[in-house]
Protein backbone atom coordinates (compact mmCIF):
# COMPACT_ATOMS: atom_id res chain seq x y z
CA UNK A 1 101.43 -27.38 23.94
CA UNK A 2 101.48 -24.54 26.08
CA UNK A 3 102.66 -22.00 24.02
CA UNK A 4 100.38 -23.29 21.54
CA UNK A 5 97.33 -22.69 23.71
CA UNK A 6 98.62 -19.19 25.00
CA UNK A 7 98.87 -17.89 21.14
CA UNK A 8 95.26 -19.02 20.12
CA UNK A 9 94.26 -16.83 23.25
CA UNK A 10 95.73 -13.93 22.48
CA UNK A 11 94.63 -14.24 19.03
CA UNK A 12 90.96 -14.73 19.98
CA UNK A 13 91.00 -11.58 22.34
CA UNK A 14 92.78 -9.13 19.26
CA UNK A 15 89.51 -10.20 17.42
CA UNK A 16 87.00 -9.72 19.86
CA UNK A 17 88.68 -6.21 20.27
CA UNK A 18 88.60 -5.98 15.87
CA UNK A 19 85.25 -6.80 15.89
CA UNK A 20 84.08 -4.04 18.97
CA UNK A 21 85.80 -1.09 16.91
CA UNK A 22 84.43 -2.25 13.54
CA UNK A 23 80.98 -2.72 15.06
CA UNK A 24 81.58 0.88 16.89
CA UNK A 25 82.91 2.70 14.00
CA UNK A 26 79.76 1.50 12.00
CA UNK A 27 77.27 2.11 14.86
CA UNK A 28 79.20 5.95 14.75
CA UNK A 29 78.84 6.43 10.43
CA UNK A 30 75.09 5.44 11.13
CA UNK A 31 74.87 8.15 13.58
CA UNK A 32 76.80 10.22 11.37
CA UNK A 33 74.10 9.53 8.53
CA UNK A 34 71.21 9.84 10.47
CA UNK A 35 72.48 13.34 12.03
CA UNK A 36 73.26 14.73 8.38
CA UNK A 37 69.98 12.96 6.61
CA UNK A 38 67.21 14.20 9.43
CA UNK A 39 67.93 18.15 8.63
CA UNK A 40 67.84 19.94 4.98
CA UNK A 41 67.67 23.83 3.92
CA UNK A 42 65.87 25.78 1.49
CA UNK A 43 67.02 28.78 -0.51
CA UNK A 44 64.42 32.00 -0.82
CA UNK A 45 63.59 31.37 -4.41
CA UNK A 46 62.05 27.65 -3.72
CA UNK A 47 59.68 25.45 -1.36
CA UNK A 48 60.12 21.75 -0.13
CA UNK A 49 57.24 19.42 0.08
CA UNK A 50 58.24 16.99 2.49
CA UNK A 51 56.19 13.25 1.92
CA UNK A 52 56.19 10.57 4.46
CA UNK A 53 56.15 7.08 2.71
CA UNK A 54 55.59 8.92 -0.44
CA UNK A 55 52.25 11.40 0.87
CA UNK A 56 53.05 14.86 1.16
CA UNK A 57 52.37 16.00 4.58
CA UNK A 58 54.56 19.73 4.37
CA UNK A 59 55.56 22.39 2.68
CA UNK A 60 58.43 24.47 4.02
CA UNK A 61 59.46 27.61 3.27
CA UNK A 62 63.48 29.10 3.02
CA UNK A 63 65.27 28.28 5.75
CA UNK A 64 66.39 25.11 7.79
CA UNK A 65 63.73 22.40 8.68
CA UNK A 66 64.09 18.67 10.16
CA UNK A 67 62.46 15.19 8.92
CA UNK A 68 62.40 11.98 9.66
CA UNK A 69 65.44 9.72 7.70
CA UNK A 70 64.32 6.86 5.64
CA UNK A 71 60.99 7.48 6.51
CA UNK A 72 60.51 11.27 4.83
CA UNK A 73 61.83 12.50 1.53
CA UNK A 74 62.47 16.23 0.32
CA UNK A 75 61.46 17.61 -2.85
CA UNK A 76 62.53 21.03 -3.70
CA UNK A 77 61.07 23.19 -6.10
CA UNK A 78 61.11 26.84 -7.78
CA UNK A 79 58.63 28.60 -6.88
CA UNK A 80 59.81 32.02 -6.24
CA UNK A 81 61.89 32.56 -9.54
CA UNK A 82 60.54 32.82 -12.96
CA UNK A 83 61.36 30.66 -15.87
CA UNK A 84 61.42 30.71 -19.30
CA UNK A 85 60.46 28.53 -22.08
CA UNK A 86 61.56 28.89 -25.53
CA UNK A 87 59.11 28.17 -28.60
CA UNK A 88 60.62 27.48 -32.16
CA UNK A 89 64.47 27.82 -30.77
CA UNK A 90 66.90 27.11 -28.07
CA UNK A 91 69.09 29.03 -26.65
CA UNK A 92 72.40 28.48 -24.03
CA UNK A 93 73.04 30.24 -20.91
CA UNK A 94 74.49 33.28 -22.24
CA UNK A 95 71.02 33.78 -24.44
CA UNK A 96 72.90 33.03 -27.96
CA UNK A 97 70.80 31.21 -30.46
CA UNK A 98 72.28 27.54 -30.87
CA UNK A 99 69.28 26.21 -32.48
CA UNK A 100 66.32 26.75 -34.70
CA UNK A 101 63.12 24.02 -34.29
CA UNK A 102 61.14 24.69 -37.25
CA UNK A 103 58.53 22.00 -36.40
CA UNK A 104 57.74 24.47 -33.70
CA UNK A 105 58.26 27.86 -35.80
CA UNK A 106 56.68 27.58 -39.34
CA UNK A 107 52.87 27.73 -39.14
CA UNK A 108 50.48 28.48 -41.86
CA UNK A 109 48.52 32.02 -41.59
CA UNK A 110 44.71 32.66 -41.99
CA UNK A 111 45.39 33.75 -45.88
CA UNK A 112 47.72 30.40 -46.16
CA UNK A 113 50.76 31.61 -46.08
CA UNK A 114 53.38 30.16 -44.37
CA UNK A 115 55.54 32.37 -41.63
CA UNK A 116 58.41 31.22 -38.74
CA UNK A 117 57.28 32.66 -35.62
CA UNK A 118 59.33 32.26 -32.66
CA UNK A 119 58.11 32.80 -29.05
CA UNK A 120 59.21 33.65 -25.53
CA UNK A 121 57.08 32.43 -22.76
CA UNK A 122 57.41 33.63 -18.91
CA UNK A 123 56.24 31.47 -16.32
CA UNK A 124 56.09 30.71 -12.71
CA UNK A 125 55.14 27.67 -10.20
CA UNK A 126 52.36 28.33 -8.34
CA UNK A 127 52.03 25.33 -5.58
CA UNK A 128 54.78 23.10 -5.20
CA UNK A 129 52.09 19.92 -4.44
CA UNK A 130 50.10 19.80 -7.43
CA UNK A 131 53.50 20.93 -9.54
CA UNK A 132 54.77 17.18 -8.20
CA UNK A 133 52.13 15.17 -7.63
CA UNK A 134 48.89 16.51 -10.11
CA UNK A 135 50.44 16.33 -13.56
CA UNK A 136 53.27 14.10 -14.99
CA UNK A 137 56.20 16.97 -16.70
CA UNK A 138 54.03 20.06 -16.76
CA UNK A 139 56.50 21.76 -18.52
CA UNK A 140 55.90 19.30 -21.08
CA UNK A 141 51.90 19.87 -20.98
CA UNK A 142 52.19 24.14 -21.25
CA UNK A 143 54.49 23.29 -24.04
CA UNK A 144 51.98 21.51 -25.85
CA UNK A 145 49.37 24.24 -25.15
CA UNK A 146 51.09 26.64 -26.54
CA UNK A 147 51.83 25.05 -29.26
CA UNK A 148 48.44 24.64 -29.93
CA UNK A 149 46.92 28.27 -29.42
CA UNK A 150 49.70 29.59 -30.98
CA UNK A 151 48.95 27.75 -33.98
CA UNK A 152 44.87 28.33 -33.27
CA UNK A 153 45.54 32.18 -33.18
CA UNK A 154 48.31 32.64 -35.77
CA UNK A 155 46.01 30.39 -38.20
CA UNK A 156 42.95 33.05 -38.24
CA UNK A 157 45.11 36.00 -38.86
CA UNK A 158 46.32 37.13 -42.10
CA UNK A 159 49.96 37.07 -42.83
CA UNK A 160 50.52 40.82 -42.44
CA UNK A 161 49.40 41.29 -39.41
CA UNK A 162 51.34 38.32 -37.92
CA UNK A 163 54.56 40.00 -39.69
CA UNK A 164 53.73 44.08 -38.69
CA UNK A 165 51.32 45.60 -36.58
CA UNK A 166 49.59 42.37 -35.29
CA UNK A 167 51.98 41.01 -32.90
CA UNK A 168 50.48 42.21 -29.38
CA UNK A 169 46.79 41.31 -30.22
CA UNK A 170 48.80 37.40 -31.24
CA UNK A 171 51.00 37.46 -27.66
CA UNK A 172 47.93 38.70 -25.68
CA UNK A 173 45.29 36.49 -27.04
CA UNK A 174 47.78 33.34 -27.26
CA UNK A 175 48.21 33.89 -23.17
CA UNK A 176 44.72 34.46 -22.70
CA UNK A 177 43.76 31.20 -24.43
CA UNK A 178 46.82 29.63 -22.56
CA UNK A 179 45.81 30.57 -19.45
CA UNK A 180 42.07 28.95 -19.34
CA UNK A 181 43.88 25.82 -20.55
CA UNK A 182 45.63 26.07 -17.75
CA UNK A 183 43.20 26.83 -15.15
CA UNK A 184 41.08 24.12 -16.96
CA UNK A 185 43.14 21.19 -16.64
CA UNK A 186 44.48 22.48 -13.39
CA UNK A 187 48.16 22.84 -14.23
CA UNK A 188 49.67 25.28 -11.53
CA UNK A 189 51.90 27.33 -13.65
CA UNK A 190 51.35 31.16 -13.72
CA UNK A 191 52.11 32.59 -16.94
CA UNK A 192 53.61 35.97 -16.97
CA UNK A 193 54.34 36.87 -20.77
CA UNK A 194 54.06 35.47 -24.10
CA UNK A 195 56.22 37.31 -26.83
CA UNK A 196 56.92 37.34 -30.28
CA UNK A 197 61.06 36.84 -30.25
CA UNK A 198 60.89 36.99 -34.08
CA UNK A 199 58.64 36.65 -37.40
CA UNK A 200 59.36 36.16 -40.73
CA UNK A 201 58.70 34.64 -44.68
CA UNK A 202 60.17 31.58 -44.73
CA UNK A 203 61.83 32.52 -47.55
CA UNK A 204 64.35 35.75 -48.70
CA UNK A 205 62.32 37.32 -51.43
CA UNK A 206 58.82 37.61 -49.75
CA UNK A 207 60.89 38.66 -46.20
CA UNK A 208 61.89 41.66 -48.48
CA UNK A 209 58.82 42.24 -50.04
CA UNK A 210 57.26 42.57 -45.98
CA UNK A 211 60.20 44.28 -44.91
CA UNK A 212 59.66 47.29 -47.56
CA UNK A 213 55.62 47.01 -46.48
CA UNK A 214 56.97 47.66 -42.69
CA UNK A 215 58.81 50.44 -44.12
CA UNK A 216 56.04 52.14 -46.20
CA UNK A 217 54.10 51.55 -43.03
CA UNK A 218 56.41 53.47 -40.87
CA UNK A 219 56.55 55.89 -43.23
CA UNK A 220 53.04 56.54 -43.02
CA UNK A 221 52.61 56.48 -39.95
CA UNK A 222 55.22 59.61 -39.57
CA UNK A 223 53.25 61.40 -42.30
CA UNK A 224 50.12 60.61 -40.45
CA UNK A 225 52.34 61.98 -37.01
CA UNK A 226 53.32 65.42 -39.00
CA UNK A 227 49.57 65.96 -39.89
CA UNK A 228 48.55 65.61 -36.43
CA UNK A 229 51.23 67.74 -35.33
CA UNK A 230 50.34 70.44 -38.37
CA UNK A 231 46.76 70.08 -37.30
CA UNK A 232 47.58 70.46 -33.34
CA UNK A 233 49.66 73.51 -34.10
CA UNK A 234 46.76 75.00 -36.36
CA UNK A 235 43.94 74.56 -34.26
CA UNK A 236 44.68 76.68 -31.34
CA UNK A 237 44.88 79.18 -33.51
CA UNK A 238 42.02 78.95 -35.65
CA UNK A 239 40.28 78.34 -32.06
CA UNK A 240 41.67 81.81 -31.06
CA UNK A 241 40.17 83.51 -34.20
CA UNK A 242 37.00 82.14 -33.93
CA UNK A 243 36.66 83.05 -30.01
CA UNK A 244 37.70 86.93 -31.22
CA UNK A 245 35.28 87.16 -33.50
CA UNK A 246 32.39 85.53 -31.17
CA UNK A 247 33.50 88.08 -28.90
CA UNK A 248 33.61 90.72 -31.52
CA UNK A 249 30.02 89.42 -32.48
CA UNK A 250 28.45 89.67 -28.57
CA UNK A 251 30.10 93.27 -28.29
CA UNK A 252 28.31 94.20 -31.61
CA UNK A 253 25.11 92.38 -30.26
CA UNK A 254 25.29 94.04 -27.12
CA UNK A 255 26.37 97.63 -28.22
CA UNK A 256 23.36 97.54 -30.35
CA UNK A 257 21.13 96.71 -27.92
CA UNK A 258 21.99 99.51 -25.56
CA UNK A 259 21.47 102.06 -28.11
CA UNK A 260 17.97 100.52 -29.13
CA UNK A 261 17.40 100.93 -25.64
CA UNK A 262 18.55 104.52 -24.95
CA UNK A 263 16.57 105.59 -28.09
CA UNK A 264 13.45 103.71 -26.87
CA UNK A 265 14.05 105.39 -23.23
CA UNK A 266 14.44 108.35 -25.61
CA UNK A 267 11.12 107.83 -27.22
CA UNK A 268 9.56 107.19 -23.85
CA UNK A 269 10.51 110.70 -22.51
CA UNK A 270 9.81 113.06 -25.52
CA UNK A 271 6.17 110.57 -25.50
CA UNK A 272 6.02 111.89 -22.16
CA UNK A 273 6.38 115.46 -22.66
CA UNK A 274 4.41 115.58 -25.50
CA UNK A 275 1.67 114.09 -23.69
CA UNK A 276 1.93 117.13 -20.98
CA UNK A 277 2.13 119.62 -23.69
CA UNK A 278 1.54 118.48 -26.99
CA UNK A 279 1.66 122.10 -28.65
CA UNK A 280 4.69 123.44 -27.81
CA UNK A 281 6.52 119.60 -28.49
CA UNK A 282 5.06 119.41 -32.06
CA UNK A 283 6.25 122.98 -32.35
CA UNK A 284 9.56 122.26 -30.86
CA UNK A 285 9.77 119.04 -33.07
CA UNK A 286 8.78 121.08 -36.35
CA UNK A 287 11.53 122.77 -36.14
CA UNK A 288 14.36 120.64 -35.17
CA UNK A 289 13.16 118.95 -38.59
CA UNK A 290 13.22 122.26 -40.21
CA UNK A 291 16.71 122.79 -39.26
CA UNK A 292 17.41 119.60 -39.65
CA UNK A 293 16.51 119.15 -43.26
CA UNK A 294 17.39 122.94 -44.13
CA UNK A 295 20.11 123.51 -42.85
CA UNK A 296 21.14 126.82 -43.96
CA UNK A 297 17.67 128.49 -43.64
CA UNK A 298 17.09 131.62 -41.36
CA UNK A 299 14.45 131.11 -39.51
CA UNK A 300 11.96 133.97 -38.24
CA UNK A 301 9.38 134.26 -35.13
CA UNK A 302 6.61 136.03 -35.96
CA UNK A 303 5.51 138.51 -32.80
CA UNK A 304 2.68 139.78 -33.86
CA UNK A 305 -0.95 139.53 -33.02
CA UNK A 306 -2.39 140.01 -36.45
CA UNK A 307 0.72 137.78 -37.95
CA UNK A 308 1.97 141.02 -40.24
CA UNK A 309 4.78 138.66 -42.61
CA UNK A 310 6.89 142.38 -42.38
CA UNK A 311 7.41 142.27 -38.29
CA UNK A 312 9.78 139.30 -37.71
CA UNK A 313 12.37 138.77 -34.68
CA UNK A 314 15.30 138.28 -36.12
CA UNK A 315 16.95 135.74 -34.24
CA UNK A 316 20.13 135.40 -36.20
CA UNK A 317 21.56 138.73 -34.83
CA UNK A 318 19.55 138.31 -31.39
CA UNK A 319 21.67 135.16 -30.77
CA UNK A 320 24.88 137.53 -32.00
């Protein structure tokens, strides 16, 4: 009986001491869990909105921040990187094609025809709270947008613009569009770019048929390129002709001016010395005429006072 009672002792103390460890050893993991679960970090390209019993109270920036276990969740998102959405195909990570949605591609053009038209779309997160809480997928919802301008835009222009020259008026009035749906419905993604990837027939023979159209386009265009660059290289100097020839003109103009007014200031003086002596200038000016229009006439003074034609000065030999 004694040794009986002794054992059952011994027995009951080993599990008292079992159950103090266990209960320690638990009491320590909850520690544990509530030392690892009250802190968190954040990377530089994202934000946390912290909620406590599921209302957000935070936002915290990169870096590493505290919260209450149990009581306060963490939800991290993107902000600071910019993502991409793919319209009309998927791609994997390395960018290779994998696979072509046409119920997002083909589309029917202003002039009913029918294209594939693929598009890359840029976008960021703008607030972290209404990303989470405002909208249910968002991703989802600027899908669908674009979807639909795309479709809006693409189906009131004519096939050859959406397969040529149109593509930047499409990409910049499909994010315009995009964007006031957006800001409408209150949707806080910020869209960077919208781009064509790719557009084309949906079938072989009319891709070729536009493909030799791009070509005769390009083709013009360099023709159009050389005639500018003919014309560029002509003008200077057809410029450079027609400024000699002004200035020709304005030296004429001038020159001719001058001597109209040297032979007025000309006039002016023999009008003034015929006015002093009006004999002896008419006299003068008879006979520069004389000489003038006879040129090889001798001409005689006559000295006399009676005029006698036989008594002349002879000037000829006088000037010898």
């Amino acid at each position: 009986m004694k040794k009986t009672s002794q054992t059952i002792v011994i027995n009951s103390d080993n599990m008292k001491l079992t159950g103090r460890i266990v209960i320690a050893v638990i009491v320590v993991v909850f520690l544990a869990i509530i030392g690892f679960s009250s802190w968190f970090t954040v990377n530089d390209q994202q934000q946390a909105v912290v909620t406590t019993f599921g209302k957000a109270t935070r936002v915290c920036d990169a870096g590493i921040h505290f919260k209450i276990p149990f009581i306060q969740r963490v939800h991290k998102v993107d902000v600071n990187v910019r993502q991409r959405m793919e319209l009309g195909y998927r791609t994997d990570k390395n960018g290779n094609i994998i696979k072509l949605v046409e119920d997002e591609s083909k589309m029917i053009t202003g002039d009913f025809n029918i294209v594939n038209i693929d598009f890359f779309i840029d976008y960021r997160i703008t607030d972290p709270i209404k990303y989470l809480f405002n909208s249910t997928e968002p991703e989802t919802i600027l899908m669908n947008l674009l979807q639909s301008q795309v479709r809006n835009v693409v189906g009131s222009t004519n096939v050859d613009n959406v397969l040529t020259h149109g593509r930047n008026a499409i990409q910049s009035t499909v994010k315009e569009l995009t964007v006031q749906e957006l800001e409408k419905y209150d949707i806080v993604l910020s869209l960077y770019n919208v781009t064509i990837q790719d557009s084309e027939p949906p079938n072989e023979e009319v891709s070729i048929a536009f493909k030799n159209v791009q070509t005769a386009s390009q083709l013009a265009e360099k023709v159009i390129n050389e005639a500018r660059a003919y014309e560029n290289a002509k003008i200077p100097n057809a410029q450079a002709d027609a400024n000699k020839l002004i200035n020709n003109a304005e030296y004429l103009k001038t020159n001719r001016i001058n001597e109209a007014k040297m032979q007025i200031a000309m006039f002016e003086a023999i009008y003034q010395e015929y006015s002093i002596n009006p004999h002896i200038t008419k006299t003068r000016m008879y006979y520069e005429m004389i000489k003038e229009v006879l040129p090889g006439v001798k001409i005689y003074i006559d000295v006399t006072e009676n005029g006698d034609t036989l008594k002349f000065l002879p000037l000829d030999d006088l000037s010898k």
